[in-house]
Protein backbone atom coordinates (compact mmCIF):
# COMPACT_ATOMS: atom_id res chain seq x y z
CA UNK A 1 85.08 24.05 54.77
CA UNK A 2 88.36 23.14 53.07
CA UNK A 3 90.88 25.76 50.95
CA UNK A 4 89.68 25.79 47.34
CA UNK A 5 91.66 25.44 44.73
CA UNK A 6 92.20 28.16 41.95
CA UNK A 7 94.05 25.75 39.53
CA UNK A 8 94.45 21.78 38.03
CA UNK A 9 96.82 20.08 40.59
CA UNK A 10 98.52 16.71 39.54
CA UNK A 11 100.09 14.81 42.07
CA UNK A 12 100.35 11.30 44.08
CA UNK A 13 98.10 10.85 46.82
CA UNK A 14 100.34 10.35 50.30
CA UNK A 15 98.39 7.01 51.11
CA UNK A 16 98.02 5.13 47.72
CA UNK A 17 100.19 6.94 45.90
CA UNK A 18 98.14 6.59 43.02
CA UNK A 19 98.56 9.37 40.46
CA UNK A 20 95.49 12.09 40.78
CA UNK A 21 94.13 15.26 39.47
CA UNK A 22 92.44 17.91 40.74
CA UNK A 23 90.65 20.72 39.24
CA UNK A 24 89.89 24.29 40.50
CA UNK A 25 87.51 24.53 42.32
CA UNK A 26 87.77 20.88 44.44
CA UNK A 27 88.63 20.73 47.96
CA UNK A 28 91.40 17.99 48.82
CA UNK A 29 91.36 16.80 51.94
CA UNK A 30 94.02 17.89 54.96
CA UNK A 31 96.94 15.24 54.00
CA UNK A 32 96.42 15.70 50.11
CA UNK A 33 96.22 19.68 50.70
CA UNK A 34 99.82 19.53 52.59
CA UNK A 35 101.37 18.25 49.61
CA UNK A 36 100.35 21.65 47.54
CA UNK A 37 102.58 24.25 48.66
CA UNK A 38 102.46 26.37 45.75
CA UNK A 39 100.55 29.86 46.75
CA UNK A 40 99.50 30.42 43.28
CA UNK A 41 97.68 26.80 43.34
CA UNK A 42 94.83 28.02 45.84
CA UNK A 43 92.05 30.81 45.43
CA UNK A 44 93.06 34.09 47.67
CA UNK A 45 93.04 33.87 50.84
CA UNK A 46 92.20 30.13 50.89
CA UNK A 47 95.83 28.58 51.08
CA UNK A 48 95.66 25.76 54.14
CA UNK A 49 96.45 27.21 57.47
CA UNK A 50 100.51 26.48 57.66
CA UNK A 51 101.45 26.71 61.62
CA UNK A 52 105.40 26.41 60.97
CA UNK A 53 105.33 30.43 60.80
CA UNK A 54 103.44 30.65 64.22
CA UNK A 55 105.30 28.45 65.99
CA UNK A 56 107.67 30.51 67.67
């Protein structure tokens, strides 16, 4: 199960880069769900796994 998100999310998809939107509650998939880095933009504790921070 994907992060959720807690808010409407407009952006370009990476592949198509056709314009989308995306309202709470959907779950984008992994390469759409990089492109949100906002914290706010996801429901607690549901933000995608970022492994930059554990990397060292």
């Amino acid at each position: 199960m994907g992060a959720r998100l807690a808010t409407a999310v407009h952006l370009d998809h990476p592949t198509t880069r056709e314009r989308i939107i995306l309202q709470p509650g959907d779950e984008p998939e992994p390469e759409v769900a990089a492109l949100i880095t906002h914290p706010d933009a996801w429901e607690p504790d549901e933000a995608p796994d970022r492994n930059d921070s554990d990397s060292e």
